[in-house]
Protein backbone atom coordinates (compact mmCIF):
# COMPACT_ATOMS: atom_id res chain seq x y z
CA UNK A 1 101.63 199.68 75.25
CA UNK A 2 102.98 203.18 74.92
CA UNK A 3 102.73 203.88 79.07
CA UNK A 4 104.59 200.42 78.85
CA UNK A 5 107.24 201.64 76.45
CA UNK A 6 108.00 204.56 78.08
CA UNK A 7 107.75 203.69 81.47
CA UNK A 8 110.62 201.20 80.52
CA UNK A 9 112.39 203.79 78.55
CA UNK A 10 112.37 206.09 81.73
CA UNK A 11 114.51 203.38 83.50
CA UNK A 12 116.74 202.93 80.49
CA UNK A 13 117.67 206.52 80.46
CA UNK A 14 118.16 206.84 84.30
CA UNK A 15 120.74 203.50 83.78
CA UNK A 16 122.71 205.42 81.48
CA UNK A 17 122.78 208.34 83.24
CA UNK A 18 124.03 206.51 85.94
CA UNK A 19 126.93 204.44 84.37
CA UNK A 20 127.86 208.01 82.60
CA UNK A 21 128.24 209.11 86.25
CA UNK A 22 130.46 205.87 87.50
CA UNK A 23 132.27 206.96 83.98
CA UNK A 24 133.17 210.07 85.43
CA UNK A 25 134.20 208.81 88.94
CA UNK A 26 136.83 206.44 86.87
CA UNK A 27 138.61 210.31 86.16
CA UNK A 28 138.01 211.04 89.80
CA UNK A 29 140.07 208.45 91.18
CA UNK A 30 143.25 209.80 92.47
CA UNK A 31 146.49 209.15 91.96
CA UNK A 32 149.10 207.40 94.09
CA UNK A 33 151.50 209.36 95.95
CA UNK A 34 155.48 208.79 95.72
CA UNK A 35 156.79 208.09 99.13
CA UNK A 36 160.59 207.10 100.20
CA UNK A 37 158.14 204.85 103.38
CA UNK A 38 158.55 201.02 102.80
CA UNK A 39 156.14 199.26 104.77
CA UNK A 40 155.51 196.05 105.87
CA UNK A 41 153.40 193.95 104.05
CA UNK A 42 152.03 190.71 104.07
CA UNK A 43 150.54 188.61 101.02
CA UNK A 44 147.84 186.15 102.47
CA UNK A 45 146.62 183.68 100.28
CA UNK A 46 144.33 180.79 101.50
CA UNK A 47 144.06 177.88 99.02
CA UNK A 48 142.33 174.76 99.42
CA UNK A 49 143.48 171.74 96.91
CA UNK A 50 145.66 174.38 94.84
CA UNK A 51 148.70 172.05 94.18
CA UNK A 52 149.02 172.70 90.45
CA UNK A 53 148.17 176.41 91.01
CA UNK A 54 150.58 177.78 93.71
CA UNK A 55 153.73 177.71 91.74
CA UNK A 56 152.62 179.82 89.79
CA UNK A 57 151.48 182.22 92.07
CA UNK A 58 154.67 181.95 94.34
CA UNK A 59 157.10 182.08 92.01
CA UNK A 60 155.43 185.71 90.87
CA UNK A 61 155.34 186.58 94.63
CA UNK A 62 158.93 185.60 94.86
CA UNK A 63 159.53 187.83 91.75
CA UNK A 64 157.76 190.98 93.42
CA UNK A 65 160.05 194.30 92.52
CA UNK A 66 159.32 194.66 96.29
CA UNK A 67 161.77 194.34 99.11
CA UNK A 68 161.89 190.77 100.11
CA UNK A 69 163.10 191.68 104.04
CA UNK A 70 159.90 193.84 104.33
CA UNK A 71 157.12 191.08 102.40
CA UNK A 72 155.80 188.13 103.81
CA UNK A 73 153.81 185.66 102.20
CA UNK A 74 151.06 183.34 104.36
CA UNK A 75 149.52 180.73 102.72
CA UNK A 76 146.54 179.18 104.69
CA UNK A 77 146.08 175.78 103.78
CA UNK A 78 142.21 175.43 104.25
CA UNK A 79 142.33 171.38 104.44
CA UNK A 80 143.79 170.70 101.08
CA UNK A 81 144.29 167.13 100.70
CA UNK A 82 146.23 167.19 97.53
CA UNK A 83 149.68 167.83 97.40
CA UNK A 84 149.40 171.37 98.44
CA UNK A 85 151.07 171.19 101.75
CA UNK A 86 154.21 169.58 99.61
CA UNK A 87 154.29 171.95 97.46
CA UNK A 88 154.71 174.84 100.55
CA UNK A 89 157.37 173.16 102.07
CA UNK A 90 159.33 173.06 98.70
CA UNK A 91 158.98 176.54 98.47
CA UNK A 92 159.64 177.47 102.11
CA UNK A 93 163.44 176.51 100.55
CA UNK A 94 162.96 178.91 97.60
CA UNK A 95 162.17 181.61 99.33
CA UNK A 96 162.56 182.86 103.36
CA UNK A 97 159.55 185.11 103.30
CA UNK A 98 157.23 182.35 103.04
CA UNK A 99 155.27 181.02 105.83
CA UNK A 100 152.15 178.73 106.23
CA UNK A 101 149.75 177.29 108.24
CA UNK A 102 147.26 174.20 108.23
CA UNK A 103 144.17 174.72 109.09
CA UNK A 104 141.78 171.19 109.12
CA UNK A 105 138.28 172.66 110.10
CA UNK A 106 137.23 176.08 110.18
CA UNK A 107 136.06 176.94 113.19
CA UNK A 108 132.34 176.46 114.38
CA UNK A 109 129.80 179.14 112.46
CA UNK A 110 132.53 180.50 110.10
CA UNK A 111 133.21 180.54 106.23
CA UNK A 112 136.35 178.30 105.57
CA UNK A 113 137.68 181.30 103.39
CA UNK A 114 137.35 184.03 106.07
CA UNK A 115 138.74 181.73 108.89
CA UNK A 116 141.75 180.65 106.68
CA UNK A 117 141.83 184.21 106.50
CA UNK A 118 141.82 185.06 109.74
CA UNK A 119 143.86 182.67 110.92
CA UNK A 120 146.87 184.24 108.61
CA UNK A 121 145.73 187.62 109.34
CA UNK A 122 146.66 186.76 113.43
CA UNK A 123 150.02 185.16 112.24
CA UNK A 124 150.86 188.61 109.94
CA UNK A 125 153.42 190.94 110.84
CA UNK A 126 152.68 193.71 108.35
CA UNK A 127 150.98 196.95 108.38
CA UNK A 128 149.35 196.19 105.13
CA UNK A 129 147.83 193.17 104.27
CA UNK A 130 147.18 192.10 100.42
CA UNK A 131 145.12 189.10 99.71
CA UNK A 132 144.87 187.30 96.09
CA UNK A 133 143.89 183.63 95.28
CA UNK A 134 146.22 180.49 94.64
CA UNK A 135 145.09 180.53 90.77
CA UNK A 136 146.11 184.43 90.33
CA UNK A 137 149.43 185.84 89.07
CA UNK A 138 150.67 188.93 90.17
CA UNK A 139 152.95 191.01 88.03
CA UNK A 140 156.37 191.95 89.33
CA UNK A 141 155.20 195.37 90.39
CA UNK A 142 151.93 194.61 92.10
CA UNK A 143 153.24 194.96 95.70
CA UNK A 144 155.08 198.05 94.76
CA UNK A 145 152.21 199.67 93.24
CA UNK A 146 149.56 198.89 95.59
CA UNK A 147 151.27 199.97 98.88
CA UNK A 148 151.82 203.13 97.47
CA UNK A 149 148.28 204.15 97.23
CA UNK A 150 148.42 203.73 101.46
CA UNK A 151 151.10 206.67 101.24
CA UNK A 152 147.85 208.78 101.83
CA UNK A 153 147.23 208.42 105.49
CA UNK A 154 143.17 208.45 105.13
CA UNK A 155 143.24 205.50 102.47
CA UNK A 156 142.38 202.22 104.47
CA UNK A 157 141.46 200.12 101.49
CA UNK A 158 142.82 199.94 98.02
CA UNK A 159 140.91 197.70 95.55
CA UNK A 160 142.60 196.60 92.34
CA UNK A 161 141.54 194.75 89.22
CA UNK A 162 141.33 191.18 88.65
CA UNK A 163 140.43 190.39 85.47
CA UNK A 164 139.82 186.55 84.12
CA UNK A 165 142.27 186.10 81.26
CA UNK A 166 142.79 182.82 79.55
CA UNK A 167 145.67 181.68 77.91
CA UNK A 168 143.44 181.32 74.30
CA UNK A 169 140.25 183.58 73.99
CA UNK A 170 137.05 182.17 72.26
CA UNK A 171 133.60 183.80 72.68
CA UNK A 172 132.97 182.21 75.95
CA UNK A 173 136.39 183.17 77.64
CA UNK A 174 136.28 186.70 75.97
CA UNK A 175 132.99 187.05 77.37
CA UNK A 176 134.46 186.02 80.93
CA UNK A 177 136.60 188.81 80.52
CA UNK A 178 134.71 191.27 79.86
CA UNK A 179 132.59 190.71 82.56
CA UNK A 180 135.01 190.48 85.20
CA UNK A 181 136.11 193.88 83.59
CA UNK A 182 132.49 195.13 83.38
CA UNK A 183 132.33 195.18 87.28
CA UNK A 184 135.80 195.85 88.31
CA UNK A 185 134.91 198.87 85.96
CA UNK A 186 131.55 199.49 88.48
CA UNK A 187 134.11 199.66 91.53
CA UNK A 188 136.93 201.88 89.96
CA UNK A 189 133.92 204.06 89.26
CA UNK A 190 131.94 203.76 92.41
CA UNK A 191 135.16 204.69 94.21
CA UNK A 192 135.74 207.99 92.03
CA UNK A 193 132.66 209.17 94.24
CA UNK A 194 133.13 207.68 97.44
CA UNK A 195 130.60 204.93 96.67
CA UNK A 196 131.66 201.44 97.65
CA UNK A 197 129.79 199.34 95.34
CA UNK A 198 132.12 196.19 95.08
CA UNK A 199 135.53 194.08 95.88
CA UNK A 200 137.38 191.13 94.85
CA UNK A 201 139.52 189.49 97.19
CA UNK A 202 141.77 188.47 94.02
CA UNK A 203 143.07 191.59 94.22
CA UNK A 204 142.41 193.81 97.57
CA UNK A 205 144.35 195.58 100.63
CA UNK A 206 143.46 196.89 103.46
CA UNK A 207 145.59 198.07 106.47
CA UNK A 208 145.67 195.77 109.14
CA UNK A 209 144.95 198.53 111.46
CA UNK A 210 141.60 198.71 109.89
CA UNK A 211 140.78 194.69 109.93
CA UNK A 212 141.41 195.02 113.71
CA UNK A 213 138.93 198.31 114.47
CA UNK A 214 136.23 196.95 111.90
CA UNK A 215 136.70 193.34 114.16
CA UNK A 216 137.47 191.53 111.06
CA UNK A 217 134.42 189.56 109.42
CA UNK A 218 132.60 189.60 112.67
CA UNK A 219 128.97 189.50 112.30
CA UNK A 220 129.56 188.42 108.79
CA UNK A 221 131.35 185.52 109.35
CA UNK A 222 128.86 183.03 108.98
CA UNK A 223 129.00 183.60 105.10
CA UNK A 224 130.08 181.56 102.43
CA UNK A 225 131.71 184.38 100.69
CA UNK A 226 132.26 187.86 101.41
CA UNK A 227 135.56 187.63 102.12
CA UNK A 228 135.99 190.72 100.04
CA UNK A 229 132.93 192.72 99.52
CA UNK A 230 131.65 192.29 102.89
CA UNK A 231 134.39 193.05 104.35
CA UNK A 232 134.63 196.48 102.29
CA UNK A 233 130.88 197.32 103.61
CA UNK A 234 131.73 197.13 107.26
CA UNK A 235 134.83 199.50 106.28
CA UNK A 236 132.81 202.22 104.31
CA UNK A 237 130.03 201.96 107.13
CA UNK A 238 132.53 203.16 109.54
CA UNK A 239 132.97 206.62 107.22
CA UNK A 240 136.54 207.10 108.84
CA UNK A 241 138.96 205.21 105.80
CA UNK A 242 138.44 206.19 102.43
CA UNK A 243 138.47 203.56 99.93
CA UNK A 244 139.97 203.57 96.80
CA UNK A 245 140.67 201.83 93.74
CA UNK A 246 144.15 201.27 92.31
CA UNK A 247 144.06 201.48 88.15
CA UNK A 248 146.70 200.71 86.00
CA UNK A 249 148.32 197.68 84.12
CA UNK A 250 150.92 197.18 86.61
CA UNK A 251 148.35 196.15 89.29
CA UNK A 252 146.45 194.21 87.43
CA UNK A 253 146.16 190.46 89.37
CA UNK A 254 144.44 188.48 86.84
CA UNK A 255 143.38 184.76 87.39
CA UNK A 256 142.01 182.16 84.50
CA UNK A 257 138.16 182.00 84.09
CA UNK A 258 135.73 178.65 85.30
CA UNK A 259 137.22 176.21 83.33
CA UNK A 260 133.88 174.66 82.51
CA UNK A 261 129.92 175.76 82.25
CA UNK A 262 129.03 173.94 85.43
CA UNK A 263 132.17 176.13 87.65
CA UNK A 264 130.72 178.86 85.84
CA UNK A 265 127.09 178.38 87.30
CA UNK A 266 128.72 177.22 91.13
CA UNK A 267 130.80 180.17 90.86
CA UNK A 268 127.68 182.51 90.25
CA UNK A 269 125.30 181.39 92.35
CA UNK A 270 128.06 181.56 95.57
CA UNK A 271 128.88 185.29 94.60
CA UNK A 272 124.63 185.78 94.19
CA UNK A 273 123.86 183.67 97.34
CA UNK A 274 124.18 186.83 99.62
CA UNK A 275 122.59 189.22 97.57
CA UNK A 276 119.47 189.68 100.28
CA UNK A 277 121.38 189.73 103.04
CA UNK A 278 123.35 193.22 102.35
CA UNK A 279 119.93 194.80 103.18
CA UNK A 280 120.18 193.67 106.53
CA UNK A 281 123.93 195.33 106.64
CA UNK A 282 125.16 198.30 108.32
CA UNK A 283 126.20 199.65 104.46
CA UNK A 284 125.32 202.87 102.43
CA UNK A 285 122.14 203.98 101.92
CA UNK A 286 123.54 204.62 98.07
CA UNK A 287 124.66 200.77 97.72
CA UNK A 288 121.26 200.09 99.07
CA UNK A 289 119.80 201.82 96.14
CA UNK A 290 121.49 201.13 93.35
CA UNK A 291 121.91 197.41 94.00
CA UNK A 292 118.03 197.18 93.07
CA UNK A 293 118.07 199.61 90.86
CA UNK A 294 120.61 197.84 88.44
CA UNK A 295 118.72 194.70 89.07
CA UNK A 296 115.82 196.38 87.72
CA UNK A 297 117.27 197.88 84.85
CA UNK A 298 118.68 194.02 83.94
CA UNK A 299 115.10 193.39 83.91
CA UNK A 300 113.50 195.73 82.20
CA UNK A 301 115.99 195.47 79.06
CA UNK A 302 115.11 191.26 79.14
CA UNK A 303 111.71 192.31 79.27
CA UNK A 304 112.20 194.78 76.03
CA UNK A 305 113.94 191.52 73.89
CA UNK A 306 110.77 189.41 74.98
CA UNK A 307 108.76 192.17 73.95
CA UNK A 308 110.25 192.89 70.26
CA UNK A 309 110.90 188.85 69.92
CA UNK A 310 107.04 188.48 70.81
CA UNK A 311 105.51 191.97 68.49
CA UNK A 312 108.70 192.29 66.22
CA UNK A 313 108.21 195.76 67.16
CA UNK A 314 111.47 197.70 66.55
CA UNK A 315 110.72 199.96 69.22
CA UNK A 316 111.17 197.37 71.55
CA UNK A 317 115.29 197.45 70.33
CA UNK A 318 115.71 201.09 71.91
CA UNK A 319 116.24 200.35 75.29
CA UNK A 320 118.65 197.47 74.68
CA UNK A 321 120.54 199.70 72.71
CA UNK A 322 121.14 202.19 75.26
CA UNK A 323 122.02 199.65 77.40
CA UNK A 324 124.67 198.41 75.18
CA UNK A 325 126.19 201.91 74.66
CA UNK A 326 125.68 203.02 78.26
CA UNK A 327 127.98 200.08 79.24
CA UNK A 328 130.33 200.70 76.70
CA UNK A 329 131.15 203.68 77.10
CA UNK A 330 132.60 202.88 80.81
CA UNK A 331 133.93 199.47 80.03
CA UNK A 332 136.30 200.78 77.15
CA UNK A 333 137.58 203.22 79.00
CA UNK A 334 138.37 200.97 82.15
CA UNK A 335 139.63 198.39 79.73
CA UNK A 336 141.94 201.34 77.73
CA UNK A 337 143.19 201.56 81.51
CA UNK A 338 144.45 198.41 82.47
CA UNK A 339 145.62 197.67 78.62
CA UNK A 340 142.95 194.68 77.90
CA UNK A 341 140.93 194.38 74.35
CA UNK A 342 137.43 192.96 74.09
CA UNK A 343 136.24 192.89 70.66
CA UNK A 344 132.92 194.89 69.39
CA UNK A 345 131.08 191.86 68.53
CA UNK A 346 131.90 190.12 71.64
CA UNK A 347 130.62 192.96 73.53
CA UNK A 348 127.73 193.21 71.63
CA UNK A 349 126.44 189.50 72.09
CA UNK A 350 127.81 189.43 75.50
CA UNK A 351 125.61 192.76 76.48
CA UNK A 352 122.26 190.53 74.97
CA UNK A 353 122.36 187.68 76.94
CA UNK A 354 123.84 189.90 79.95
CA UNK A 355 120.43 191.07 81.12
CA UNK A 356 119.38 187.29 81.30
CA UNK A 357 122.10 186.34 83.11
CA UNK A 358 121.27 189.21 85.86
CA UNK A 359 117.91 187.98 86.19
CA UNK A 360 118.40 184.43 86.70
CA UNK A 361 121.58 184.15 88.51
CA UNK A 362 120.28 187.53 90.74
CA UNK A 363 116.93 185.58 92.04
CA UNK A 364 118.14 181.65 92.06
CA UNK A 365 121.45 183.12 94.44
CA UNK A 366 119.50 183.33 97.42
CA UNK A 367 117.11 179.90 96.43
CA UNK A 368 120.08 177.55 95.30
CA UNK A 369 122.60 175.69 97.54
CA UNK A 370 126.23 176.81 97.66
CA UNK A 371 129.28 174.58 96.63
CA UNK A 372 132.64 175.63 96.97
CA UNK A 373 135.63 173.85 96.83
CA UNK A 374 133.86 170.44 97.27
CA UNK A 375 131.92 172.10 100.05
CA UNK A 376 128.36 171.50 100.20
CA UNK A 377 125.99 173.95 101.76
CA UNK A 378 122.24 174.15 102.09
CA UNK A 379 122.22 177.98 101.52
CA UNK A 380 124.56 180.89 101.58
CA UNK A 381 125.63 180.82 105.25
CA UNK A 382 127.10 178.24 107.77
């Protein structure tokens, strides 16, 4: 029992001293740089049966702080067959920038998402392109803020946060929060040391220069998801754009949380469905590493609660608390950052059934079928 003990304690210790290195890479990340340069952008948003969503999420894009004659919006309607194509063309009158496309099938062997995307990407005219999602709203400044991370010519991605705020906060939807902060926190970090960990496409750019030489989602396009974090792999693979992660309030996109239990688990399992398949990637040999390695961690901290619910054996409590103020002390800072509150004891009973929720959804993401958006598949590719 005491090899046992410490054997797990050895892996607890080498967590923390991990996230207290992602901590530092957080004060790594550097700042943006002022520039007179206005570039082109373009917004591209591809939404599928997002009717009640979009005008929301137009009227903030209409409302950007951001030159209207050099932003475009392009919203890819992925075969929506709710009143989502209405709802563009009433907008199209609202505002000049705004431009869309139908698309009824995704083409043969491809993701719906990533082919929407594509499909707007071809129709773009700007030099950087900014993706978010039909339920996300954009501050005023977002556009503004984000380009000017690109004023660095060696930046070819800029990540940004996207955390899941609801309108009232319970337990549940607190928790949500926090862990949509928890990993955006695990990117900011990552990126601090040149480590490209993970994305969201709620809230990403990338120049379209670099779309074009990484040949977009090819060889990756046969995924469900991955729109995003995929995408960022083939990017950091390439070692010529650095990748970075923009941090402030201003450029925060947040978007509501699964509005039940059941999106919850879908939306899971379709972010976990690929999880085997980055080993077969051209990607770090650093992501390759510490993807496991916080896997293992997850599991070694359930195993610990077994343990002490089985023996009652206080000792058995040590490693879950490290693990509780290991991740602390890098979400609080992020979350200082971006001006969001997550209270103590949410944390706390969040971080207990966190390790579980590792575990389960980590392993049954490559077993379970993927639905998305009334999509049915047998497994996490086309």
């Amino acid at each position: 029992m005491t090899i046992l003990f410490w054997a797990v304690a050895v892996i607890i210790i080498l967590y923390l001293a991990f996230l207290l290195w992602i901590r530092v890479g957080l004060w790594r990340l550097r700042l943006k740089s002022p520039s007179d340069e206005i570039p082109k952008v373009s917004v591209i948003v591809a939404a599928k049966d997002e009717a009640q969503n979009l005008p929301y999420l137009l009227d903030a894009l209409r409302d950007q702080t951001y030159p209207a004659d050099h932003l475009e919006v392009i919203v890819a309607d992925d075969g929506s067959t709710d009143d989502t194509p209405l709802e563009l063309q009433l907008y199209k009158q609202k505002m000049s920038n705004l431009h869309s496309l139908r698309i009824d099938q995704p083409r043969l062997g491809w993701g719906p998402k990533k082919w929407a995307v594509t499909e707007a990407i071809k129709a773009a005219h700007g030099e950087i392109i900014l993706t978010t999602d039909a339920d996300c709203i954009p501050g005023p400044r977002w556009v503004e803020q984000m380009v000017q991370y690109f004023n660095s010519p060696t930046i070819g991605m800029v990540l940004g946060p996207s955390p899941m705020v609801a309108d009232r906060l319970n337990l549940w939807r607190e928790s949500l929060l926090l862990d949509s902060c928890a990993v955006d926190a695990l990117a900011a970090g990552g990126t601090g040391w040149g480590l490209a960990l993970t994305c969201t496409g709620r809230n990403l750019a990338y120049r379209l220069r670099v779309f074009e030489e990484v040949e977009g989602f090819k060889g990756v396009e046969h995924f469900i998801s991955g729109d995003d974090d995929l995408l960022m792999q083939k990017v950091a693979a390439t070692r010529d754009w650095k990748i970075t992660f923009a941090l402030g309030p201003d450029l925060a996109v947040p978007s509501p949380p699964p509005g039940s239990i059941g999106a919850f688990v879908r939306q899971r399992l379709r972010f976990a469905s690929k999880g085997r398949y980055y080993f077969r990637l051209e990607t770090g040999p650093g992501f390759k590493l510490i993807l496991p390695f916080i896997y293992i961690a997850n599991l070694t901290v359930l195993g610990s609660i077994i343990a002490f619910a089985v023996s009652l054996g206080i000792i058995w409590l040590t490693p879950v608390a490290l693990k509780i103020i290991a991740e602390a002390m890098l979400v609080y800072p992020y979350l200082r950052r971006i001006q969001q509150r997550i209270r103590i004891g949410t944390f706390i009973i969040a971080s207990l059934f966190h390790p579980l929720y590792v575990v389960v959804f980590g392993a049954l993401g490559n077993l379970h079928r993927v639905v998305w958006k009334g999509r049915r598949y047998a497994g996490s590719r086309v």
